[in-house]
ModelCIF file with pLDDT and N, C-alpha, C, O atoms, coordinates in Angstrom:
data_MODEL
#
_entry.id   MODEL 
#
_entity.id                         1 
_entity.type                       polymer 
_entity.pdbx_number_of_molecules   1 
#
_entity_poly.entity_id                      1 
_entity_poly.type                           'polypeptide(L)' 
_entity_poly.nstd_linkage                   no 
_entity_poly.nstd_monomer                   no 
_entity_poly.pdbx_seq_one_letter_code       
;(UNK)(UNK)(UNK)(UNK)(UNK)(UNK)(UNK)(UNK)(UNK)(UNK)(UNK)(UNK)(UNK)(UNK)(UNK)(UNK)
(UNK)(UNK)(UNK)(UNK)(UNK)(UNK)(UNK)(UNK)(UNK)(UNK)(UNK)(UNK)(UNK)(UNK)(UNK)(UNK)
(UNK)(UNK)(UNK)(UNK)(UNK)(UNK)(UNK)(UNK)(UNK)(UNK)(UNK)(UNK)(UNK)(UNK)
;
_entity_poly.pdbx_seq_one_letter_code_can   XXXXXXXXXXXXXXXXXXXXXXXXXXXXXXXXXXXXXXXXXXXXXX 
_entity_poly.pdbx_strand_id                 A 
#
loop_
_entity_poly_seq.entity_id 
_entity_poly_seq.num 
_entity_poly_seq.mon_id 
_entity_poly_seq.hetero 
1 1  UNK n 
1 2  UNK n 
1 3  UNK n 
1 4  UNK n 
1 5  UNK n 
1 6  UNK n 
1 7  UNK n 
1 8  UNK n 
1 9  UNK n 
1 10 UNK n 
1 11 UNK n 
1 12 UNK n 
1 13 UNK n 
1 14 UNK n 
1 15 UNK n 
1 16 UNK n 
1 17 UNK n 
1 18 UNK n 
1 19 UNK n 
1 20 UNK n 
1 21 UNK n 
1 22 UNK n 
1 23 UNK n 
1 24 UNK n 
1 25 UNK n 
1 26 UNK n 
1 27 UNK n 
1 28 UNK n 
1 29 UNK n 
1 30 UNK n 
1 31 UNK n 
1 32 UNK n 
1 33 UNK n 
1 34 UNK n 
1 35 UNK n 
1 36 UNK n 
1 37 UNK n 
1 38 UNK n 
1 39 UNK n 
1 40 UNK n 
1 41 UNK n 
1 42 UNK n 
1 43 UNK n 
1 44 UNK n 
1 45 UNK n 
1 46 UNK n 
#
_struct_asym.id          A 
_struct_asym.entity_id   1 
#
loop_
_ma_qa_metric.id 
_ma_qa_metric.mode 
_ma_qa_metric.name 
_ma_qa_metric.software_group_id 
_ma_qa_metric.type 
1 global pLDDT . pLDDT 
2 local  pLDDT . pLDDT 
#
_ma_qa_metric_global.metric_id      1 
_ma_qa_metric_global.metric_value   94.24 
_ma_qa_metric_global.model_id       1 
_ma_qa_metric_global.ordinal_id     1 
#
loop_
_ma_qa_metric_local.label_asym_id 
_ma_qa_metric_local.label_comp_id 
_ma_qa_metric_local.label_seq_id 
_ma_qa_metric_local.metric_id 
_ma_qa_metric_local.metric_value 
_ma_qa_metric_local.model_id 
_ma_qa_metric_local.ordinal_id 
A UNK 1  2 96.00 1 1  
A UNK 2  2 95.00 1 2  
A UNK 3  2 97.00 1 3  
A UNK 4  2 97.00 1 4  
A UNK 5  2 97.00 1 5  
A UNK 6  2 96.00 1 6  
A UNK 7  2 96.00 1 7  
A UNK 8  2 96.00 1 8  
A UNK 9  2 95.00 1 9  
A UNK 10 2 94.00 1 10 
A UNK 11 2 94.00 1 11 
A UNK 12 2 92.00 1 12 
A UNK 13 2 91.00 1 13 
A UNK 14 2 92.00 1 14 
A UNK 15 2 91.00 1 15 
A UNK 16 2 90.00 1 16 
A UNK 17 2 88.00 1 17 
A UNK 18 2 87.00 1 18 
A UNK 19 2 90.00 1 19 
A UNK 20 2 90.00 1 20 
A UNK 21 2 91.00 1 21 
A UNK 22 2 90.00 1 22 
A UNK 23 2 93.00 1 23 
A UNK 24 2 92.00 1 24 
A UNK 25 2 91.00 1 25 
A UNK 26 2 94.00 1 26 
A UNK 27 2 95.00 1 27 
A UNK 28 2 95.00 1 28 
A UNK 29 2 96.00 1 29 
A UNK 30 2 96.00 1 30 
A UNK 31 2 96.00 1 31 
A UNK 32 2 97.00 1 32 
A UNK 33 2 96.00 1 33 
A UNK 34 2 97.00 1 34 
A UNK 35 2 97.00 1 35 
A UNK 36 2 97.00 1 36 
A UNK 37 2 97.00 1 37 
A UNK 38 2 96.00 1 38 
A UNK 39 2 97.00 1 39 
A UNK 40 2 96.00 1 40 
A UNK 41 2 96.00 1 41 
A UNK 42 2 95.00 1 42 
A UNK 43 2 94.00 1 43 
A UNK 44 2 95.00 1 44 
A UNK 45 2 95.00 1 45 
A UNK 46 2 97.00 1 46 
#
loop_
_atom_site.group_PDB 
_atom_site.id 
_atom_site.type_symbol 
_atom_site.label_atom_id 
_atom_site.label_alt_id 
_atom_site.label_comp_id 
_atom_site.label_asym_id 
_atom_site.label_entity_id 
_atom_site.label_seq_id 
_atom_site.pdbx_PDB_ins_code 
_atom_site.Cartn_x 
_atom_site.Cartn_y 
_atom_site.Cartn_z 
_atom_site.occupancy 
_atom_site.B_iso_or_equiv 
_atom_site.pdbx_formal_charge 
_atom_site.auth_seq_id 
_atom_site.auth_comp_id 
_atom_site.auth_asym_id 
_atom_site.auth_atom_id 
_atom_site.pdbx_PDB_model_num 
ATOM 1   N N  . UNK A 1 1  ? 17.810  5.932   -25.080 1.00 96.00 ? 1  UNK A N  1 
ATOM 2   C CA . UNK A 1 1  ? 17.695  7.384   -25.028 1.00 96.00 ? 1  UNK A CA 1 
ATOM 3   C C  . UNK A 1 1  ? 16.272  7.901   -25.172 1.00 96.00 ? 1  UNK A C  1 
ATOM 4   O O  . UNK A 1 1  ? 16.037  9.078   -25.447 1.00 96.00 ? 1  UNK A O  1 
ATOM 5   N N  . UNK A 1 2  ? 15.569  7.215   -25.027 1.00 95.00 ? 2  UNK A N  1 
ATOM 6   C CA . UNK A 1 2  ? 13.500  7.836   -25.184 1.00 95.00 ? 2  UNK A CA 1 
ATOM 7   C C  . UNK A 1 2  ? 13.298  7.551   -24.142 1.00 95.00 ? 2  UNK A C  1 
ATOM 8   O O  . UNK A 1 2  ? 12.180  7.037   -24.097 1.00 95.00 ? 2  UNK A O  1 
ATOM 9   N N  . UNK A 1 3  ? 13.993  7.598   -22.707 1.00 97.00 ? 3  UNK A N  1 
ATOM 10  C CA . UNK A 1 3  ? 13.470  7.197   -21.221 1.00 97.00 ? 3  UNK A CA 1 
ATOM 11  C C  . UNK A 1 3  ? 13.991  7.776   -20.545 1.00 97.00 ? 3  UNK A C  1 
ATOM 12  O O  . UNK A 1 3  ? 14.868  7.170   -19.929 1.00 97.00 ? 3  UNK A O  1 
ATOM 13  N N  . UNK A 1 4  ? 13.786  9.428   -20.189 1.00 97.00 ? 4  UNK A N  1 
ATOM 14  C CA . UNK A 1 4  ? 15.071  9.978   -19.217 1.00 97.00 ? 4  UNK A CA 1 
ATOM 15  C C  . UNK A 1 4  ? 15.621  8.821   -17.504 1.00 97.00 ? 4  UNK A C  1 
ATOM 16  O O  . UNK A 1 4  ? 14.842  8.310   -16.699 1.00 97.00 ? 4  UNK A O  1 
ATOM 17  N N  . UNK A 1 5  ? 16.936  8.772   -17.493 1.00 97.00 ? 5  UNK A N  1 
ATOM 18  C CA . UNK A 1 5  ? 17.308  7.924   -16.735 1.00 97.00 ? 5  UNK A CA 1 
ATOM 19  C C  . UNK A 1 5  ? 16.807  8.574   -15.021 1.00 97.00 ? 5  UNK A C  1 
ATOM 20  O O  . UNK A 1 5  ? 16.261  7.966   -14.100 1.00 97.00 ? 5  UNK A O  1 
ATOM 21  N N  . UNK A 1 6  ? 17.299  10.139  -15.117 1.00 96.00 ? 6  UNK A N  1 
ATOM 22  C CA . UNK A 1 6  ? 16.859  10.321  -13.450 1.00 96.00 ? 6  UNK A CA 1 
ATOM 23  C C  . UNK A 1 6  ? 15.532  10.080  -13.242 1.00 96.00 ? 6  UNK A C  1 
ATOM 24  O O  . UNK A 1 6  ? 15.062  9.912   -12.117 1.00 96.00 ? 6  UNK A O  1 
ATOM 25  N N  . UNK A 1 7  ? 14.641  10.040  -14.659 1.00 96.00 ? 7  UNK A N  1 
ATOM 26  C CA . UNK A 1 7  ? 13.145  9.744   -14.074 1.00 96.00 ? 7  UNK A CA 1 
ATOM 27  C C  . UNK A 1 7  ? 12.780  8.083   -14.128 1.00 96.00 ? 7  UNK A C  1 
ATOM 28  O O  . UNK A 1 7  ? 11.622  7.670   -14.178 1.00 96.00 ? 7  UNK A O  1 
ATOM 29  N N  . UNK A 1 8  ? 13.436  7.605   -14.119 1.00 96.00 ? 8  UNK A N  1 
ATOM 30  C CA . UNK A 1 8  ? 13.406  6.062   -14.727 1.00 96.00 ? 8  UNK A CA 1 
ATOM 31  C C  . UNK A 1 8  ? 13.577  6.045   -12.961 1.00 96.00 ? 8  UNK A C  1 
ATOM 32  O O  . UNK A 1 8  ? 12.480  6.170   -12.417 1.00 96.00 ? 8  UNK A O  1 
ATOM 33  N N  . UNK A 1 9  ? 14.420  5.951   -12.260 1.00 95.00 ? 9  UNK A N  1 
ATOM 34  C CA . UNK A 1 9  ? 15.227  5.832   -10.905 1.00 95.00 ? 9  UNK A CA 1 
ATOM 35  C C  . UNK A 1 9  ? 14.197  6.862   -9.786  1.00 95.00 ? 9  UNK A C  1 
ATOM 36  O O  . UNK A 1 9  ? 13.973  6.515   -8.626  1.00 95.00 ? 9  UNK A O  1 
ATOM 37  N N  . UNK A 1 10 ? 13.876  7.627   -10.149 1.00 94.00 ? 10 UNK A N  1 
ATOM 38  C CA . UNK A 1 10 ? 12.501  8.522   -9.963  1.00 94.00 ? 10 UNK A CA 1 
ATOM 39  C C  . UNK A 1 10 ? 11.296  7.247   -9.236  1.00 94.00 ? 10 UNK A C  1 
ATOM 40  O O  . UNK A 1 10 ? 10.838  6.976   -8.125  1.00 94.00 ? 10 UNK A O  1 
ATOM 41  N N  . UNK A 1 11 ? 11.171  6.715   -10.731 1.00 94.00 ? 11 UNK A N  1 
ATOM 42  C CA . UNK A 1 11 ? 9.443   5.903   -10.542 1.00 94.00 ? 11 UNK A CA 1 
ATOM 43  C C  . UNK A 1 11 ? 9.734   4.686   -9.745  1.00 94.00 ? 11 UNK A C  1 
ATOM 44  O O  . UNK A 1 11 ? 8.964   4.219   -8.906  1.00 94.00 ? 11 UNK A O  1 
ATOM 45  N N  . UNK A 1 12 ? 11.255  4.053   -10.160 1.00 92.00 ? 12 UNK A N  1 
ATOM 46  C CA . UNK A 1 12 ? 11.638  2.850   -9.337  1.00 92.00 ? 12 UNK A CA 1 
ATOM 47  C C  . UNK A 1 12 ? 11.797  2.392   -8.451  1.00 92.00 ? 12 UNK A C  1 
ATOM 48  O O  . UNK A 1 12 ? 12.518  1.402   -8.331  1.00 92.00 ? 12 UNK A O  1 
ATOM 49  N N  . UNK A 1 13 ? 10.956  3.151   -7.175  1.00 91.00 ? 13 UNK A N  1 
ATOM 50  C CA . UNK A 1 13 ? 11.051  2.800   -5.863  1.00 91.00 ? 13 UNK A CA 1 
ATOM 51  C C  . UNK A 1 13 ? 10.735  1.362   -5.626  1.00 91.00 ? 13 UNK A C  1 
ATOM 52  O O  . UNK A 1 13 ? 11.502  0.407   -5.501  1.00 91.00 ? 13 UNK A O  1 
ATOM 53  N N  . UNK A 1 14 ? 9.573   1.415   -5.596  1.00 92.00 ? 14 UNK A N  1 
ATOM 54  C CA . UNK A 1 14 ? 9.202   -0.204  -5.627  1.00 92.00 ? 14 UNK A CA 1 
ATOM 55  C C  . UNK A 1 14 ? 8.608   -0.816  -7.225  1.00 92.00 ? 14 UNK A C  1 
ATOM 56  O O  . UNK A 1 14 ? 7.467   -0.723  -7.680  1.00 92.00 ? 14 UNK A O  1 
ATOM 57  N N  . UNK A 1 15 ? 9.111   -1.078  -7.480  1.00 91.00 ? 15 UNK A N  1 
ATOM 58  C CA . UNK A 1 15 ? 8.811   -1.705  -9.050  1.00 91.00 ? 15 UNK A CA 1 
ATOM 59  C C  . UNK A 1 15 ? 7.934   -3.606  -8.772  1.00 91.00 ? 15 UNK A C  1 
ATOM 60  O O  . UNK A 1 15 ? 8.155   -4.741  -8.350  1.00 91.00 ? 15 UNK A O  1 
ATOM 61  N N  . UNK A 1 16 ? 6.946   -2.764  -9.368  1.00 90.00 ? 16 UNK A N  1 
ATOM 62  C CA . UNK A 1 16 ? 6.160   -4.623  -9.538  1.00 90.00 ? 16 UNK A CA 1 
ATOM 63  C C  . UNK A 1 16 ? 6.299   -5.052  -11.014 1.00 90.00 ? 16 UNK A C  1 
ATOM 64  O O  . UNK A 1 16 ? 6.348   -4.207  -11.908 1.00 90.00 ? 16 UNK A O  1 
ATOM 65  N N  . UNK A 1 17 ? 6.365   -6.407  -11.260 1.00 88.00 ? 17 UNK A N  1 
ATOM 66  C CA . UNK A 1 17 ? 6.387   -6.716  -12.870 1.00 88.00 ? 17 UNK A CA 1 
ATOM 67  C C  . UNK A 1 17 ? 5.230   -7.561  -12.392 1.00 88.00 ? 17 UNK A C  1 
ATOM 68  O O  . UNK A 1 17 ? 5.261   -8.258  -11.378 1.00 88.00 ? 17 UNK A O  1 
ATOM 69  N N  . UNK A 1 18 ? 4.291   -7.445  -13.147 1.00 87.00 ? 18 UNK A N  1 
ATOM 70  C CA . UNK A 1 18 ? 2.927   -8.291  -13.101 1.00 87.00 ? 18 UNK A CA 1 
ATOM 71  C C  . UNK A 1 18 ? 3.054   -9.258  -14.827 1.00 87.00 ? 18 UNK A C  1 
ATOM 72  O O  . UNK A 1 18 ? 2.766   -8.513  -15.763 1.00 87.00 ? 18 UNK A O  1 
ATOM 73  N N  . UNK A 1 19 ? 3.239   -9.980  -15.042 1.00 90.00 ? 19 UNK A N  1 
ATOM 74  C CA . UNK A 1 19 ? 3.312   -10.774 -16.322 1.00 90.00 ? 19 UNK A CA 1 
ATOM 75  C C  . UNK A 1 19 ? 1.598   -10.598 -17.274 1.00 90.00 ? 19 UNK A C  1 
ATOM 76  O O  . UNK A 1 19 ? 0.511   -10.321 -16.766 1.00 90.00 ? 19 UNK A O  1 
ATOM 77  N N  . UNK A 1 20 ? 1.909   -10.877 -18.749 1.00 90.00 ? 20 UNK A N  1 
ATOM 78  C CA . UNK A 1 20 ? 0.941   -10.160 -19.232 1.00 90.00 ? 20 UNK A CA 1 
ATOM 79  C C  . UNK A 1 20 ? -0.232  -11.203 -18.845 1.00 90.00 ? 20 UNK A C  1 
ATOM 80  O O  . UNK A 1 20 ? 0.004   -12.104 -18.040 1.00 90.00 ? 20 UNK A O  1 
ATOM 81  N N  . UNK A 1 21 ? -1.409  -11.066 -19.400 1.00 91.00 ? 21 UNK A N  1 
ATOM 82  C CA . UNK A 1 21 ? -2.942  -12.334 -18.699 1.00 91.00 ? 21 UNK A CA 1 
ATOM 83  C C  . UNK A 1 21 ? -2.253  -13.565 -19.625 1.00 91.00 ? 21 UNK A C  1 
ATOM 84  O O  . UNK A 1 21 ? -2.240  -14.566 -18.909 1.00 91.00 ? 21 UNK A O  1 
ATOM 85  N N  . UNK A 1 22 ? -1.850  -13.775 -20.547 1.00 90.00 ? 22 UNK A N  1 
ATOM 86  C CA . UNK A 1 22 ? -1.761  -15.162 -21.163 1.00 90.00 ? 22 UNK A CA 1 
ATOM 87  C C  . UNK A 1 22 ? -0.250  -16.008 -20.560 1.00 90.00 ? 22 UNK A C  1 
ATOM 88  O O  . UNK A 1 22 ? -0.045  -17.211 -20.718 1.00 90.00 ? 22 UNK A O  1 
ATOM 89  N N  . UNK A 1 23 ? 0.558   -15.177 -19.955 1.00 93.00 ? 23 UNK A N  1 
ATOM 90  C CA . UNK A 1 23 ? 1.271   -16.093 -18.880 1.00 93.00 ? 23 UNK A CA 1 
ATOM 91  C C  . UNK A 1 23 ? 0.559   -16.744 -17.658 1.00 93.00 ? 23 UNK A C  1 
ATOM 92  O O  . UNK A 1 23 ? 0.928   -17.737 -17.030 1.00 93.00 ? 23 UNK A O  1 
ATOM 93  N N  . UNK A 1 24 ? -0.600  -15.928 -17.446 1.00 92.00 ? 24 UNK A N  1 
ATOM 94  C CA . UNK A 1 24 ? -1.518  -16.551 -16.002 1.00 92.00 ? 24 UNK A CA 1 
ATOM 95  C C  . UNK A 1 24 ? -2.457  -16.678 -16.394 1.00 92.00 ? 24 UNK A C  1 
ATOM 96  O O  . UNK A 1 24 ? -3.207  -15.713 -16.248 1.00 92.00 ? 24 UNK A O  1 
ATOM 97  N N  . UNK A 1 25 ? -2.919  -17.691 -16.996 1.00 91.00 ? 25 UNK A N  1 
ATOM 98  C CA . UNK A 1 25 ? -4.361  -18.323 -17.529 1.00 91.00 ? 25 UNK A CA 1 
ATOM 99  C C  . UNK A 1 25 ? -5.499  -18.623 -16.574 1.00 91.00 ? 25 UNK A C  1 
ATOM 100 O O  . UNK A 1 25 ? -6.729  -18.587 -16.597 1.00 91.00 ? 25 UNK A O  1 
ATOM 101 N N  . UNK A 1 26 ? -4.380  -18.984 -15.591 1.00 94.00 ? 26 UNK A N  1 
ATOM 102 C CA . UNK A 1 26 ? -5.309  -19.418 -13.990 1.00 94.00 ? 26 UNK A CA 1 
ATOM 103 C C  . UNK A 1 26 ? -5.804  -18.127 -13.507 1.00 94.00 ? 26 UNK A C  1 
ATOM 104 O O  . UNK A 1 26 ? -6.495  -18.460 -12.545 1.00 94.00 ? 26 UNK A O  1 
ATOM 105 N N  . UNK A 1 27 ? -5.848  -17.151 -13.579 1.00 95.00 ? 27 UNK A N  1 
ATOM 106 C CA . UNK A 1 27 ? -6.389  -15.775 -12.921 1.00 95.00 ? 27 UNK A CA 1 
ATOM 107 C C  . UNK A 1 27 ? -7.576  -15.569 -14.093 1.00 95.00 ? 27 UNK A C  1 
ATOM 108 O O  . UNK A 1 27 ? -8.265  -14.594 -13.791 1.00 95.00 ? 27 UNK A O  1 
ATOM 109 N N  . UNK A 1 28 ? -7.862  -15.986 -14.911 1.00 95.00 ? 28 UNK A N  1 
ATOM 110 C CA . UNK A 1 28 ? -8.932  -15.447 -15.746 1.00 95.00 ? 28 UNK A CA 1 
ATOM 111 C C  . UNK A 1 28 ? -9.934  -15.548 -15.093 1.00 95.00 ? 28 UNK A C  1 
ATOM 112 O O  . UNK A 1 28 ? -10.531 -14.549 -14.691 1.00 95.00 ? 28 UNK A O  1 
ATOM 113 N N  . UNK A 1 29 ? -10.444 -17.112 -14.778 1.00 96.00 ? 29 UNK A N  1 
ATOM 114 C CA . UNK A 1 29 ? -11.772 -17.044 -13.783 1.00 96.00 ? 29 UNK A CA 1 
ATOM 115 C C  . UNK A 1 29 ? -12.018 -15.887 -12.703 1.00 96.00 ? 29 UNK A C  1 
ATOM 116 O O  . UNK A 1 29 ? -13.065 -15.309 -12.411 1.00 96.00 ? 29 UNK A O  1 
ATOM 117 N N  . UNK A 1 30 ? -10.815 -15.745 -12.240 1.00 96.00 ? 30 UNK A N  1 
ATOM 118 C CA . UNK A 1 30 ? -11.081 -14.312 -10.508 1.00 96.00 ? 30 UNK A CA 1 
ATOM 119 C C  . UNK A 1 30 ? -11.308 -13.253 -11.472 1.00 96.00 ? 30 UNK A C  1 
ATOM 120 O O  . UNK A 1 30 ? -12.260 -12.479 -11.567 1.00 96.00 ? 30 UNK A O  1 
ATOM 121 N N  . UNK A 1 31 ? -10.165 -13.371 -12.230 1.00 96.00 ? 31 UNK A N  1 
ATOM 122 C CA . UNK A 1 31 ? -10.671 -11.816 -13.230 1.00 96.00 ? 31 UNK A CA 1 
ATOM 123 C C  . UNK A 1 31 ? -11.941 -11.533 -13.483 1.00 96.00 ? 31 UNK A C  1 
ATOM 124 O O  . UNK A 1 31 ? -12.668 -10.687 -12.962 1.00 96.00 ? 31 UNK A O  1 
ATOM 125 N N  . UNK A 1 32 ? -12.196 -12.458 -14.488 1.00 97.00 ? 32 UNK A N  1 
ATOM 126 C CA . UNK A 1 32 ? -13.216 -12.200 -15.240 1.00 97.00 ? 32 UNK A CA 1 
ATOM 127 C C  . UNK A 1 32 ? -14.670 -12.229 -14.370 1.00 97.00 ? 32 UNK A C  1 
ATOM 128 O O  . UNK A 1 32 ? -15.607 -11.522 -14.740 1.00 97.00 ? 32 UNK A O  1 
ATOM 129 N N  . UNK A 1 33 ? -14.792 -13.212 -13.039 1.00 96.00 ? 33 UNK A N  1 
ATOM 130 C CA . UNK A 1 33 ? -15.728 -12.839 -12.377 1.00 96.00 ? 33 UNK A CA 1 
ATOM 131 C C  . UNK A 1 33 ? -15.555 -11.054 -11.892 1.00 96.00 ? 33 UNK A C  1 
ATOM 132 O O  . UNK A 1 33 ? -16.009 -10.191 -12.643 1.00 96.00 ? 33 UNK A O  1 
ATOM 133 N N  . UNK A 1 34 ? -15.074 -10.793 -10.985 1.00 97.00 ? 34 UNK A N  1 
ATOM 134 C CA . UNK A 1 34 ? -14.624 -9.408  -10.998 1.00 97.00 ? 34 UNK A CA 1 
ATOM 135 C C  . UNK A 1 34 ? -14.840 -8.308  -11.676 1.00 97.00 ? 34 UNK A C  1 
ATOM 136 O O  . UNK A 1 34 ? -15.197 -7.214  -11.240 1.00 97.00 ? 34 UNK A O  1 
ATOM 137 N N  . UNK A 1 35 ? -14.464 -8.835  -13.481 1.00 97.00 ? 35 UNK A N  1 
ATOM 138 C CA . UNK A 1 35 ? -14.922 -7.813  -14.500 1.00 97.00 ? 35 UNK A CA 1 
ATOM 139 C C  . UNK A 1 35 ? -16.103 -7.952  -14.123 1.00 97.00 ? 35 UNK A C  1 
ATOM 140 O O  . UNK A 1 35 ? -16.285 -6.849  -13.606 1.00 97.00 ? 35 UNK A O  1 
ATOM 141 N N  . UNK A 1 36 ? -17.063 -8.512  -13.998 1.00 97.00 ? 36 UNK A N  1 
ATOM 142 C CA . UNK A 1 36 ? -18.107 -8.731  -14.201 1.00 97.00 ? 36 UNK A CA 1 
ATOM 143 C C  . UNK A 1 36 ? -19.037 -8.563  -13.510 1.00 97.00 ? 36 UNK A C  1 
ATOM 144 O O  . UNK A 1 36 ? -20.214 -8.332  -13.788 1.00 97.00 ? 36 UNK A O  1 
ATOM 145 N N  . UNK A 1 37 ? -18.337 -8.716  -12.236 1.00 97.00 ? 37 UNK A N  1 
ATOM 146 C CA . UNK A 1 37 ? -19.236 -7.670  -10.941 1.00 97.00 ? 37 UNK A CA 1 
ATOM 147 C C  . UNK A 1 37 ? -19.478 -6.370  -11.246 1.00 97.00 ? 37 UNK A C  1 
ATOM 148 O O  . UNK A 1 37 ? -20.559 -5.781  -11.240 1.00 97.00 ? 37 UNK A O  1 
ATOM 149 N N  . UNK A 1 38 ? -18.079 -5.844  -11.591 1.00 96.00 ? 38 UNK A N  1 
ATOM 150 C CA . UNK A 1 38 ? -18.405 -4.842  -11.459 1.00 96.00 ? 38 UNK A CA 1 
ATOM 151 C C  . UNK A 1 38 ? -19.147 -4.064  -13.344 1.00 96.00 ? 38 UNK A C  1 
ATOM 152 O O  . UNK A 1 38 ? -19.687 -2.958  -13.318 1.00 96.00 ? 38 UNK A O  1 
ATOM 153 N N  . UNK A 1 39 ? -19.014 -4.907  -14.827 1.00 97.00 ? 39 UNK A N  1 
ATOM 154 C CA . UNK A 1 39 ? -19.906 -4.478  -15.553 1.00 97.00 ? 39 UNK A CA 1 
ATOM 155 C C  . UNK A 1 39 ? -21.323 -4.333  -15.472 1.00 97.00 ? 39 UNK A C  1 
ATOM 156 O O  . UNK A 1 39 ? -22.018 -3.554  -16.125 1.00 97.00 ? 39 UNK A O  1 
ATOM 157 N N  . UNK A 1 40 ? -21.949 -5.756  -13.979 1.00 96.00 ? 40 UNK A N  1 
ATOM 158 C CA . UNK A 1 40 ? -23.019 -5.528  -13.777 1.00 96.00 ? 40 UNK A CA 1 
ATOM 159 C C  . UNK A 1 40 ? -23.125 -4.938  -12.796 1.00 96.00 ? 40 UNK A C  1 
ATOM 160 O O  . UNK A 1 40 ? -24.309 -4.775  -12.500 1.00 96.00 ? 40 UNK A O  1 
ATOM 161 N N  . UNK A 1 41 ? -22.408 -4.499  -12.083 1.00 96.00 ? 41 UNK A N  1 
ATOM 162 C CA . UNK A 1 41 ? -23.306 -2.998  -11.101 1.00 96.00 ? 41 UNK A CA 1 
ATOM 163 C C  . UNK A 1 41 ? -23.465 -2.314  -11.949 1.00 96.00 ? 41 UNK A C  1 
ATOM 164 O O  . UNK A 1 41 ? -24.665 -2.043  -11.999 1.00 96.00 ? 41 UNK A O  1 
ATOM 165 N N  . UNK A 1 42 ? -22.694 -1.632  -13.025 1.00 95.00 ? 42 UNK A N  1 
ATOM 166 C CA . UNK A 1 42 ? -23.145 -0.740  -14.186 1.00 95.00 ? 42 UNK A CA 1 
ATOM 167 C C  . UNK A 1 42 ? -24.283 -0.794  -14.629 1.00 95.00 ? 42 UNK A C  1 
ATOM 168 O O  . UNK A 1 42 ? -25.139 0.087   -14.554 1.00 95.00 ? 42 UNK A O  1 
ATOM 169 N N  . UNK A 1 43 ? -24.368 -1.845  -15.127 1.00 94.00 ? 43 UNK A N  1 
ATOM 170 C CA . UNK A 1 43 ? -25.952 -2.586  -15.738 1.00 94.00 ? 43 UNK A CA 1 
ATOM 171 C C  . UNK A 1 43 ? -27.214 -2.287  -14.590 1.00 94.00 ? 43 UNK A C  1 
ATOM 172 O O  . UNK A 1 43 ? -28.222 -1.584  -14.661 1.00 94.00 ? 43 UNK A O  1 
ATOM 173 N N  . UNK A 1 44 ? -26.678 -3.137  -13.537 1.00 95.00 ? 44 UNK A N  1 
ATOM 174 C CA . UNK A 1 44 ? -28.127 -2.830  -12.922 1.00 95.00 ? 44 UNK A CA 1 
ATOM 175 C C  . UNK A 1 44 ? -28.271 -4.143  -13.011 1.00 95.00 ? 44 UNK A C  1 
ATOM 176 O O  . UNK A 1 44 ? -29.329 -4.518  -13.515 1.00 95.00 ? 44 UNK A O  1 
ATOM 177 N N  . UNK A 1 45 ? -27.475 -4.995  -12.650 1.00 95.00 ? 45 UNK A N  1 
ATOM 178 C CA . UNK A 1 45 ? -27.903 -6.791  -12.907 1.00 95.00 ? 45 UNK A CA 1 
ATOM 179 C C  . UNK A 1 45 ? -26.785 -7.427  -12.409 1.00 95.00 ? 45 UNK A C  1 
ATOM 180 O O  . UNK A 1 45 ? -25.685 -6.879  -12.484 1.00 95.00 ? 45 UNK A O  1 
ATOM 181 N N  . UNK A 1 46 ? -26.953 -8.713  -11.818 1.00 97.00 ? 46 UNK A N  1 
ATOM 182 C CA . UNK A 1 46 ? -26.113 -9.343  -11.499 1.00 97.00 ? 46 UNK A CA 1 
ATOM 183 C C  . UNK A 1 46 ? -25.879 -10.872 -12.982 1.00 97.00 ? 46 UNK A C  1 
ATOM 184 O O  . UNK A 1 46 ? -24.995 -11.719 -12.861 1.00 97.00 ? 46 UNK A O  1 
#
């Protein structure tokens, strides 16, 4: 009862479940390069 149902069925068109980062350990490297592109365009550095 803390989730109205017509809006639940609302958002659920296409529903993705992405699992949290420590089920996919193997994506850290793409990640974290990625983070990191883009913290250093911020920076001003690669």
């Amino acid at each position: 009862g803390d989730f109205r149902e017509d809006l639940f069925y609302r958002l659920s068109v296409m529903p993705l479940f992405l699992p949290p980062l420590r089920e996919r350990l193997e994506d850290i490297p793409e990640v974290a390069r990625l983070l990191l592109a883009k913290i250093g365009q911020t920076q001003g550095r690669k």
